[in-house]
PDB file of N, CA and C in Angstrom:
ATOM      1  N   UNK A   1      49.687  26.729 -13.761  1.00  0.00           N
ATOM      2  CA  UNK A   1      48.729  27.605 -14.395  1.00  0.00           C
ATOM      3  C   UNK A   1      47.294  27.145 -14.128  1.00  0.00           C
ATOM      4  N   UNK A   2      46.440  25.762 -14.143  1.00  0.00           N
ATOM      5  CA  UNK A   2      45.303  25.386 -14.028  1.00  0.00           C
ATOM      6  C   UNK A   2      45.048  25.981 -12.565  1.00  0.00           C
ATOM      7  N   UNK A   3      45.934  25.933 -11.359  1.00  0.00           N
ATOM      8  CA  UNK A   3      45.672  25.917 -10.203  1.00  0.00           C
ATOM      9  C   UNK A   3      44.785  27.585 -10.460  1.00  0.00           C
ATOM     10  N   UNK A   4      46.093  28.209 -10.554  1.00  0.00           N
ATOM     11  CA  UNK A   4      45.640  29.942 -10.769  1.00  0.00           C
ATOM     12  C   UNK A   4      44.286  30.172 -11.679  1.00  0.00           C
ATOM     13  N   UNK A   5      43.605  29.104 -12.737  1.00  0.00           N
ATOM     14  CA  UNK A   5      42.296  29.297 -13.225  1.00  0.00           C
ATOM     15  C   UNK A   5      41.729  28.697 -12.427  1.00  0.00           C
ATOM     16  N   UNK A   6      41.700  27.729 -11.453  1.00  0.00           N
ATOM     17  CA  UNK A   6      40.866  27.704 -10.830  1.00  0.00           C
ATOM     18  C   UNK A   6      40.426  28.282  -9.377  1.00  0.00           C
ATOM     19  N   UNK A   7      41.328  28.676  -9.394  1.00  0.00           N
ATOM     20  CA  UNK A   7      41.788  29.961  -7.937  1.00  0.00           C
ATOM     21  C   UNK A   7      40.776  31.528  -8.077  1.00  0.00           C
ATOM     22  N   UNK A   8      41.004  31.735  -9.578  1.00  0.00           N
ATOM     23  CA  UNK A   8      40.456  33.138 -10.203  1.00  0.00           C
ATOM     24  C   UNK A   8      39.169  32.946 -10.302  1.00  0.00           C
ATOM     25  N   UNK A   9      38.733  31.557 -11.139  1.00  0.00           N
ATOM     26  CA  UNK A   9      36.896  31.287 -11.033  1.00  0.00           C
ATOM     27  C   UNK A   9      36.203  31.042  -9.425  1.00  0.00           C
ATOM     28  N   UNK A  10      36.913  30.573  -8.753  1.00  0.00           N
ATOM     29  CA  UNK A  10      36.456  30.364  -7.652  1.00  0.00           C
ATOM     30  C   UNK A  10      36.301  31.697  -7.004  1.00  0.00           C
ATOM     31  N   UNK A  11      37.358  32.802  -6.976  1.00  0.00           N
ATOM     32  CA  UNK A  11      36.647  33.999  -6.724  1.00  0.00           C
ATOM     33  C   UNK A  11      36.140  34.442  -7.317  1.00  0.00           C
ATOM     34  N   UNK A  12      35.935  34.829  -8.842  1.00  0.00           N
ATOM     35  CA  UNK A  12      34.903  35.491  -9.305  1.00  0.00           C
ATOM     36  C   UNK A  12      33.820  34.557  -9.182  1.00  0.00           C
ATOM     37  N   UNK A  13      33.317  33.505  -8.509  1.00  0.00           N
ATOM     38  CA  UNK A  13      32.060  33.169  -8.544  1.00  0.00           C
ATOM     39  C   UNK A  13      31.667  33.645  -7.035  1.00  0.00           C
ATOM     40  N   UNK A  14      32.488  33.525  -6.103  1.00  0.00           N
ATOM     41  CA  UNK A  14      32.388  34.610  -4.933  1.00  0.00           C
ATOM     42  C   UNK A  14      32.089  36.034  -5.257  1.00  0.00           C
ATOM     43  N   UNK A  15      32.300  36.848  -5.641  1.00  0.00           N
ATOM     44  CA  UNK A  15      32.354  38.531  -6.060  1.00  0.00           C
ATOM     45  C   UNK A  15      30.666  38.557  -6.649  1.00  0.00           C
ATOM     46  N   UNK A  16      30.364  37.249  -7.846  1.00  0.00           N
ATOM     47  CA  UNK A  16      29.612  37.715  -8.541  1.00  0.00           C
ATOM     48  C   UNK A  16      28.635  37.403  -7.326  1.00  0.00           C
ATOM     49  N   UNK A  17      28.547  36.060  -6.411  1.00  0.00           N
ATOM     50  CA  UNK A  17      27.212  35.673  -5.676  1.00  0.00           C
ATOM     51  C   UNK A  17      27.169  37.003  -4.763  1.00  0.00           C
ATOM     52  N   UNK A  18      27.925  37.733  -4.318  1.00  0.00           N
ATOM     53  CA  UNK A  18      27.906  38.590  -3.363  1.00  0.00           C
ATOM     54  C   UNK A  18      28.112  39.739  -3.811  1.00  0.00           C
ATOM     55  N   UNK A  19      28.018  40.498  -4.989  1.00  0.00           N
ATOM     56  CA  UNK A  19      27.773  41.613  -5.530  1.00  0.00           C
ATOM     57  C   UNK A  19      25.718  41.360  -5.854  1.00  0.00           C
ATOM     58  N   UNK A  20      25.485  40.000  -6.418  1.00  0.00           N
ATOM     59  CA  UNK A  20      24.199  40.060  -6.597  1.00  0.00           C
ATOM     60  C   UNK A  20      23.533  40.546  -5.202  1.00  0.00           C
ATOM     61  N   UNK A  21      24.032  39.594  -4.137  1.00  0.00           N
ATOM     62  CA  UNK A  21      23.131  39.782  -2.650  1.00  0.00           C
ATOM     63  C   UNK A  21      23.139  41.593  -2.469  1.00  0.00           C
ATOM     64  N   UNK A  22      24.135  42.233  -2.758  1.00  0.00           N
ATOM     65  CA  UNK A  22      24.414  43.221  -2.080  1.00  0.00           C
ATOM     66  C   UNK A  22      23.683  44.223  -3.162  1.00  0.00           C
ATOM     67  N   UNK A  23      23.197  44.046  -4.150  1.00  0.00           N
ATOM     68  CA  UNK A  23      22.819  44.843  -5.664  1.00  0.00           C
ATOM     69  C   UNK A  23      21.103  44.904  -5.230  1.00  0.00           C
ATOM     70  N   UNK A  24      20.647  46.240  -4.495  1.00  0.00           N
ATOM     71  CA  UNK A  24      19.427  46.362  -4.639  1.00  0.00           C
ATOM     72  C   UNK A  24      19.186  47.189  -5.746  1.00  0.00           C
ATOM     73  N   UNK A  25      17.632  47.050  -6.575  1.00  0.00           N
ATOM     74  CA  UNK A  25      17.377  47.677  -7.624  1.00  0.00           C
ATOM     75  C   UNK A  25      16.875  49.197  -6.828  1.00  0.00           C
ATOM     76  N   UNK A  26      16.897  50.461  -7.299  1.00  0.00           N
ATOM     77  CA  UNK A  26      16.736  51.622  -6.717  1.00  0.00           C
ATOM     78  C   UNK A  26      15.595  52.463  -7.480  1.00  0.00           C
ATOM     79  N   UNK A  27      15.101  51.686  -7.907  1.00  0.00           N
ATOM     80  CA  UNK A  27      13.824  52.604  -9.065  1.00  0.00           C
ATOM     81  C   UNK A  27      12.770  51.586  -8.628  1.00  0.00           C
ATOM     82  N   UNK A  28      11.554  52.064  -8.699  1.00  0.00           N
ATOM     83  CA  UNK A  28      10.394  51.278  -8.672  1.00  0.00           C
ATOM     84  C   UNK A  28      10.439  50.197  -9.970  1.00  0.00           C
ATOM     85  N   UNK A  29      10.114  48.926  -9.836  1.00  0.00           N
ATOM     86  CA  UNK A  29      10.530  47.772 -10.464  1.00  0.00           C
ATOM     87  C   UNK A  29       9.173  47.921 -11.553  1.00  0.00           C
ATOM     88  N   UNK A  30       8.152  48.569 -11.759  1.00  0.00           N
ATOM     89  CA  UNK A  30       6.973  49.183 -12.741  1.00  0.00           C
ATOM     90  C   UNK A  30       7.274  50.487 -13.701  1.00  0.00           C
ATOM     91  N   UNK A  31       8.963  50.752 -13.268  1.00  0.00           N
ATOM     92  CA  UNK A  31       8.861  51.910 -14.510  1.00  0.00           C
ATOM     93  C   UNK A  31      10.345  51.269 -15.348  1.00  0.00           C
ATOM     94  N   UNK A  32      10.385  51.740 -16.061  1.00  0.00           N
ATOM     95  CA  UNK A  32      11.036  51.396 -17.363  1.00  0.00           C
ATOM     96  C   UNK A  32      12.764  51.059 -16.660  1.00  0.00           C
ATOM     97  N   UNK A  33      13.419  51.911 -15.763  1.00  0.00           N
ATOM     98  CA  UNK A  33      14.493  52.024 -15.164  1.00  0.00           C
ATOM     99  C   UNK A  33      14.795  51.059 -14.328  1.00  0.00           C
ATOM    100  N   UNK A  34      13.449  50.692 -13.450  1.00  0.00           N
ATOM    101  CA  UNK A  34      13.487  49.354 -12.654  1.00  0.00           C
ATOM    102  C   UNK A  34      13.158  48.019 -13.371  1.00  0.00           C
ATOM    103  N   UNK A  35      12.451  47.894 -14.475  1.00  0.00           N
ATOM    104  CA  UNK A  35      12.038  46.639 -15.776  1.00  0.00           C
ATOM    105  C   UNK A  35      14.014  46.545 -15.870  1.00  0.00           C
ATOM    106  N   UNK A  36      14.531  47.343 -15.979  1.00  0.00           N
ATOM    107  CA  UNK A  36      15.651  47.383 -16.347  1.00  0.00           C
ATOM    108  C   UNK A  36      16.998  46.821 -15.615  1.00  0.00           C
ATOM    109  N   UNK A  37      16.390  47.018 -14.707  1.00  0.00           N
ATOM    110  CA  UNK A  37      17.427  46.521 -13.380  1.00  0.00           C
ATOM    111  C   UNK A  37      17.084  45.693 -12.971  1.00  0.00           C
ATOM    112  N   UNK A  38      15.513  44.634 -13.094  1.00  0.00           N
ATOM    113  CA  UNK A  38      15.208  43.372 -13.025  1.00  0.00           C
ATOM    114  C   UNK A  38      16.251  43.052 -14.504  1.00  0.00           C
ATOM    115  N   UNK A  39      16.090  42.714 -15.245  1.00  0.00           N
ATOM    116  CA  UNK A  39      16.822  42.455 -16.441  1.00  0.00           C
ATOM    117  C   UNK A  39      18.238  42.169 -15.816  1.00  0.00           C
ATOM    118  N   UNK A  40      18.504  42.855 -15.440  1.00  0.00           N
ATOM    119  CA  UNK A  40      20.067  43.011 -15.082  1.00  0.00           C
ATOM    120  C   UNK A  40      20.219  42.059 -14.412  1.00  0.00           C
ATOM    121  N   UNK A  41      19.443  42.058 -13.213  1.00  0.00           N
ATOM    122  CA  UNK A  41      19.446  41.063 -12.101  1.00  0.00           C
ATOM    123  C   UNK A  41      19.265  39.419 -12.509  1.00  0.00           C
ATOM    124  N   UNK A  42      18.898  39.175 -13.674  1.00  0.00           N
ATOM    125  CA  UNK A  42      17.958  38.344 -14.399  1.00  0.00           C
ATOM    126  C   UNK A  42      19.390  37.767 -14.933  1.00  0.00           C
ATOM    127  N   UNK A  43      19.654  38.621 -15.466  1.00  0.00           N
ATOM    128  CA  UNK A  43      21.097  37.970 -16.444  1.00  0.00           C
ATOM    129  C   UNK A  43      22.306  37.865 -15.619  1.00  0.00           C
ATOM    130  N   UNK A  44      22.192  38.494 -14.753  1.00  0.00           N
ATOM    131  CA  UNK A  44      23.856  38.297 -13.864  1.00  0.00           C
ATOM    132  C   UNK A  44      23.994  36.546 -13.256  1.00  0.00           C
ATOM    133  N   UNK A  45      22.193  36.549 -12.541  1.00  0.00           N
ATOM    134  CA  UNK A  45      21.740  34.876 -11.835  1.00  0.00           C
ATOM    135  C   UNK A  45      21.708  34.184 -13.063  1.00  0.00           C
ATOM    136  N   UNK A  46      21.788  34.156 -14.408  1.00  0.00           N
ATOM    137  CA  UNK A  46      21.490  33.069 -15.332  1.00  0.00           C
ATOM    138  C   UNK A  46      23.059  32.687 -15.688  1.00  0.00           C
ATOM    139  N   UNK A  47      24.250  34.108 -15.324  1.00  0.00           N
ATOM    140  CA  UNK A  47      25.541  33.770 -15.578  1.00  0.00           C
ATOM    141  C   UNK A  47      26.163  32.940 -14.519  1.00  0.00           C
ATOM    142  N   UNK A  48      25.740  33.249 -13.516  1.00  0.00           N
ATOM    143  CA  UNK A  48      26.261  32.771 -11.847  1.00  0.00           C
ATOM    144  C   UNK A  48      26.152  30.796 -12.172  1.00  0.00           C
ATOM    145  N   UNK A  49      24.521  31.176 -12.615  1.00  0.00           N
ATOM    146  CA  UNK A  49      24.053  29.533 -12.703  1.00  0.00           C
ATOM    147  C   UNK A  49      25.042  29.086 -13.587  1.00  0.00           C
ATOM    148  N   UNK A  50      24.868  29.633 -14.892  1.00  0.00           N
ATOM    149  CA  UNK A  50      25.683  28.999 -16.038  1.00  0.00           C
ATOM    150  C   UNK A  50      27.183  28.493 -16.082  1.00  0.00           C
ATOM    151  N   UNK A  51      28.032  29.472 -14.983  1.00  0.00           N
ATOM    152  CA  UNK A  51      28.957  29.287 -14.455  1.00  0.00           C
ATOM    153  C   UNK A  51      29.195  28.461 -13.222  1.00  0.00           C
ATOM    154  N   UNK A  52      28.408  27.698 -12.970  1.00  0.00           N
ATOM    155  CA  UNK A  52      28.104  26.790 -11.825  1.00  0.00           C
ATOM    156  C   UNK A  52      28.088  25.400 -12.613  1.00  0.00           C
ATOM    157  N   UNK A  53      27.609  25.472 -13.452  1.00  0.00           N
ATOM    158  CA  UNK A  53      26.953  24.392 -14.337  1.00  0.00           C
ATOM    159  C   UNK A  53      29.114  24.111 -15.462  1.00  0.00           C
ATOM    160  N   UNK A  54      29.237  25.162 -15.954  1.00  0.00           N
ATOM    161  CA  UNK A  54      30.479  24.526 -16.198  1.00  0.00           C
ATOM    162  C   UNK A  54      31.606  24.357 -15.154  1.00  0.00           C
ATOM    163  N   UNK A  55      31.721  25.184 -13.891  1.00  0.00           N
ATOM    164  CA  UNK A  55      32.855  24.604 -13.168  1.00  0.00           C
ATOM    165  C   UNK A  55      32.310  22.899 -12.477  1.00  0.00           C
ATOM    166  N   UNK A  56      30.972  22.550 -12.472  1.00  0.00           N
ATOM    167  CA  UNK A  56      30.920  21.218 -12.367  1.00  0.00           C
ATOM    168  C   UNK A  56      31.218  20.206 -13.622  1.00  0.00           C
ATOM    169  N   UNK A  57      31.571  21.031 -14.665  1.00  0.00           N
ATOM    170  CA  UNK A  57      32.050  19.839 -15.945  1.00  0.00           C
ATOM    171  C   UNK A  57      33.416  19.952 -16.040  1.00  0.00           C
ATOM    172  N   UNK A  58      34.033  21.073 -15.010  1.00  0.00           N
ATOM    173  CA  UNK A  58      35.628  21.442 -14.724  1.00  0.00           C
ATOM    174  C   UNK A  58      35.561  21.688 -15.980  1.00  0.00           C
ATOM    175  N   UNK A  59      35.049  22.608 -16.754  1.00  0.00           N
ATOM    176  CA  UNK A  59      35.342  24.139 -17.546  1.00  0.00           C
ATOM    177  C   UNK A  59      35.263  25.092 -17.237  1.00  0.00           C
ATOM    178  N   UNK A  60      36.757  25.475 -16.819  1.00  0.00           N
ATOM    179  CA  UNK A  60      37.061  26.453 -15.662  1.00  0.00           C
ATOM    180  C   UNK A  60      37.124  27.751 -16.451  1.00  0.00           C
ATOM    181  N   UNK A  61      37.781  27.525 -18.017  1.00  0.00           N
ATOM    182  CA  UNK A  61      37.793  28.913 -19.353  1.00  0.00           C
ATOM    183  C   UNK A  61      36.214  29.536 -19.127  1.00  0.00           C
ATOM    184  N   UNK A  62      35.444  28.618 -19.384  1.00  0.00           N
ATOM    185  CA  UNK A  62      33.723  29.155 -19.412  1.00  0.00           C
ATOM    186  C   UNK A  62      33.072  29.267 -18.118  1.00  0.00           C
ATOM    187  N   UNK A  63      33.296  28.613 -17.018  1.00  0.00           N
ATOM    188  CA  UNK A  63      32.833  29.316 -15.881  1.00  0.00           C
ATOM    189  C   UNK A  63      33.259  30.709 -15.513  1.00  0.00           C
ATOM    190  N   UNK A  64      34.823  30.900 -15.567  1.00  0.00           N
ATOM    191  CA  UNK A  64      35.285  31.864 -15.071  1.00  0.00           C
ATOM    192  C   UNK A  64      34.459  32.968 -15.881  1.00  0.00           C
ATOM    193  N   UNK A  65      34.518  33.233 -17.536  1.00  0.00           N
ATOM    194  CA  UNK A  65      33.959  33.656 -18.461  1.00  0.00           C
ATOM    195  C   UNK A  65      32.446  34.173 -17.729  1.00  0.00           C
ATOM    196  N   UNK A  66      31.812  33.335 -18.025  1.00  0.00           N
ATOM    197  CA  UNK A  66      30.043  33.323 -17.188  1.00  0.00           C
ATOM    198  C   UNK A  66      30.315  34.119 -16.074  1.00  0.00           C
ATOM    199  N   UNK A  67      31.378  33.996 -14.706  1.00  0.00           N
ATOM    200  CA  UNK A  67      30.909  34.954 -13.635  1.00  0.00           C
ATOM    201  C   UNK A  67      31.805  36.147 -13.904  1.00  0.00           C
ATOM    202  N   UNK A  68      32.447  36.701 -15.062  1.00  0.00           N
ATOM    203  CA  UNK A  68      33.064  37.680 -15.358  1.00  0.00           C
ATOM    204  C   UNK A  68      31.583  38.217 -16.057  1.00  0.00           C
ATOM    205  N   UNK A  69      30.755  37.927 -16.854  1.00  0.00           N
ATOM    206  CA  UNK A  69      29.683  38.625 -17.553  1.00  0.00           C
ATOM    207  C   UNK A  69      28.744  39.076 -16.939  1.00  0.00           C
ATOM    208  N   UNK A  70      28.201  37.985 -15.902  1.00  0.00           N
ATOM    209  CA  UNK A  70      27.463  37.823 -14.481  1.00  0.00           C
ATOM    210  C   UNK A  70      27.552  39.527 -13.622  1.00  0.00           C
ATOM    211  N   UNK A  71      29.536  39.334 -13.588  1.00  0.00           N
ATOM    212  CA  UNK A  71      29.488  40.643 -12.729  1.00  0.00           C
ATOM    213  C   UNK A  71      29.583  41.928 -13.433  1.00  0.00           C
ATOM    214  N   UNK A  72      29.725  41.919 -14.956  1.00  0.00           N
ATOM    215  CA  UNK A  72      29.606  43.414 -15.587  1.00  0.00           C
ATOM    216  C   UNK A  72      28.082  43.986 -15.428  1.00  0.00           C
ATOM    217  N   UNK A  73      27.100  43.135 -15.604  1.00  0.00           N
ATOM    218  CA  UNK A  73      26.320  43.331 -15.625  1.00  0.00           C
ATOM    219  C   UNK A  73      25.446  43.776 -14.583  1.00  0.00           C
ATOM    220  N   UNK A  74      26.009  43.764 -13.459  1.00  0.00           N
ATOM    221  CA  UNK A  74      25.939  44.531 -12.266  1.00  0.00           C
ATOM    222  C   UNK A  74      26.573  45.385 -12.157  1.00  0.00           C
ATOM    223  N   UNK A  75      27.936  45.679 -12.120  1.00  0.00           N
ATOM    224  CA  UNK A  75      28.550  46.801 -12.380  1.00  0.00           C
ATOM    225  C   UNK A  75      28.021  47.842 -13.204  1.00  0.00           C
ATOM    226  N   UNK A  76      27.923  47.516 -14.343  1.00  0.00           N
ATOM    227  CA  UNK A  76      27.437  48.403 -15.544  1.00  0.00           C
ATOM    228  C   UNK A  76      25.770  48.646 -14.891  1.00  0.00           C
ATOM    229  N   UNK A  77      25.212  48.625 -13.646  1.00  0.00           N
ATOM    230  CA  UNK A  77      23.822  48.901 -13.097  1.00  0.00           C
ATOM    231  C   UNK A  77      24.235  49.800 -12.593  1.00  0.00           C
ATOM    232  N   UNK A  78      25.030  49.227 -11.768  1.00  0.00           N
ATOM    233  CA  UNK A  78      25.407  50.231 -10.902  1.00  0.00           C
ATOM    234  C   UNK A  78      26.261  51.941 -11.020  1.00  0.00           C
ATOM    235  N   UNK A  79      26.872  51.189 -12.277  1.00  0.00           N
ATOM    236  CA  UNK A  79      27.491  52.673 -12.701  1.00  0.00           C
ATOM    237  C   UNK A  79      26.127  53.612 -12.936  1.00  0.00           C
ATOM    238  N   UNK A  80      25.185  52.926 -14.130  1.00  0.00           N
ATOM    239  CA  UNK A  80      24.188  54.098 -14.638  1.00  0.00           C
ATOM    240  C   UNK A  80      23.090  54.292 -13.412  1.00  0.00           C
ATOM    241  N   UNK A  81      23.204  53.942 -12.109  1.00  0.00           N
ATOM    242  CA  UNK A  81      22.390  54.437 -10.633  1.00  0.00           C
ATOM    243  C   UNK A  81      21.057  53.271 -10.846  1.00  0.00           C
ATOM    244  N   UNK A  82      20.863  52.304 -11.410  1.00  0.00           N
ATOM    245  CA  UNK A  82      19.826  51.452 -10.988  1.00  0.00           C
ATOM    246  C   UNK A  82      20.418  50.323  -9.903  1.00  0.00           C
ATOM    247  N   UNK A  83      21.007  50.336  -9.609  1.00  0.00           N
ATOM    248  CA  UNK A  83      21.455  49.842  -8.315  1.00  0.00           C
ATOM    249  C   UNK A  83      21.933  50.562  -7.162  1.00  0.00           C
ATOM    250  N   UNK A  84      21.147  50.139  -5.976  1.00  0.00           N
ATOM    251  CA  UNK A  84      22.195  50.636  -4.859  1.00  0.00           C
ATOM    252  C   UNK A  84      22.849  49.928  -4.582  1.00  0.00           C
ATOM    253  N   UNK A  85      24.225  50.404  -4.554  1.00  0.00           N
ATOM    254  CA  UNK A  85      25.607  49.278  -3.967  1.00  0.00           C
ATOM    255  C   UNK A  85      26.389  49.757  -2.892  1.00  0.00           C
ATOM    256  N   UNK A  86      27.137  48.444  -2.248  1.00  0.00           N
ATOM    257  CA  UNK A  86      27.542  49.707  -1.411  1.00  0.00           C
ATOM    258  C   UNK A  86      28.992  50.530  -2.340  1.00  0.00           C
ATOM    259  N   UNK A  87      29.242  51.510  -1.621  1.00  0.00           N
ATOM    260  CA  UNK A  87      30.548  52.594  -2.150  1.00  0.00           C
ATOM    261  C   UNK A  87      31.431  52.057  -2.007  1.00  0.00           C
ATOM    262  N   UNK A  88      31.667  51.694  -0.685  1.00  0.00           N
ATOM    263  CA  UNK A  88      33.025  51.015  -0.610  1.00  0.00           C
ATOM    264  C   UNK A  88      33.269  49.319  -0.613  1.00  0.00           C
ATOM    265  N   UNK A  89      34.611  48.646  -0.318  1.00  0.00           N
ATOM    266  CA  UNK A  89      34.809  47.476  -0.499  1.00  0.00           C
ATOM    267  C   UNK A  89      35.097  47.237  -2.038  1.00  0.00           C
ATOM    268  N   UNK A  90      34.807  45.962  -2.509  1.00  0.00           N
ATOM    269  CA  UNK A  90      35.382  45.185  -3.859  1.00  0.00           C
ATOM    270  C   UNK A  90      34.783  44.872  -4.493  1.00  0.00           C
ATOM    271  N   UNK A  91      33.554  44.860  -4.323  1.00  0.00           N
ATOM    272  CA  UNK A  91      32.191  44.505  -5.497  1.00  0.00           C
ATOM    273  C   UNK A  91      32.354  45.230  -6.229  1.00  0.00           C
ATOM    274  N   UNK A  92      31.885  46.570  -5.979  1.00  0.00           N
ATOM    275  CA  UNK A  92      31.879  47.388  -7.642  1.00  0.00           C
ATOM    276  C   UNK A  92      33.122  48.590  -7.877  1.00  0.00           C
ATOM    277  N   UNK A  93      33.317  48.707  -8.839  1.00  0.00           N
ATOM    278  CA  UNK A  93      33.786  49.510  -9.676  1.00  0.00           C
ATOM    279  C   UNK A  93      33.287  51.068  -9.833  1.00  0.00           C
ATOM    280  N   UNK A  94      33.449  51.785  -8.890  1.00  0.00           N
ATOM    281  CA  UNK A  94      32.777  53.018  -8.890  1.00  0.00           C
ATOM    282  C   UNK A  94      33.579  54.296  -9.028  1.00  0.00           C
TER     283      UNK A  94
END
């Protein structure tokens, strides 16, 4: 069982670093929609980190956790159109 948590964090910390790269904001970053999708962007990199920071204390429950929040929070951009993502592939949920 540990192997498979650490199998699962190790990809979701893959998905989340490479849903961020691929997550452009699509509104001008001066109106309320783009303030918004910086935000987003803001909190997904503070989960990525945060989840970096516990799989180096091998807390694999709270890393995995951190890049599962990391990536809703891109997702959930992308659903309401402040992100362009791409359509296809495994990043998002569309």
């Amino acid at each position: 069982m540990a192997a498979d948590l650490v199998e699962k964090t190790n990809r979701y910390e893959r998905l989340l670093s490479e849903a961020l790269d691929a997550a452009e904001v699509s509104a001008p970053t001066d109106t309320p929609m783009g303030e918004a999708a910086l935000d987003c962007r803001e909190m997904a990199q503070s989960y990525l980190d945060d989840g970096k920071h516990f799989k180096e204390d091998d807390d694999f429950v709270n890393a995995l956790a951190s890049f599962s929040y990391g990536h809703a929070w891109l997702d959930a951009g992308a659903r309401i159109g402040i992100f362009d993502v791409p359509r296809e592939g495994h990043l998002f949920t569309m």
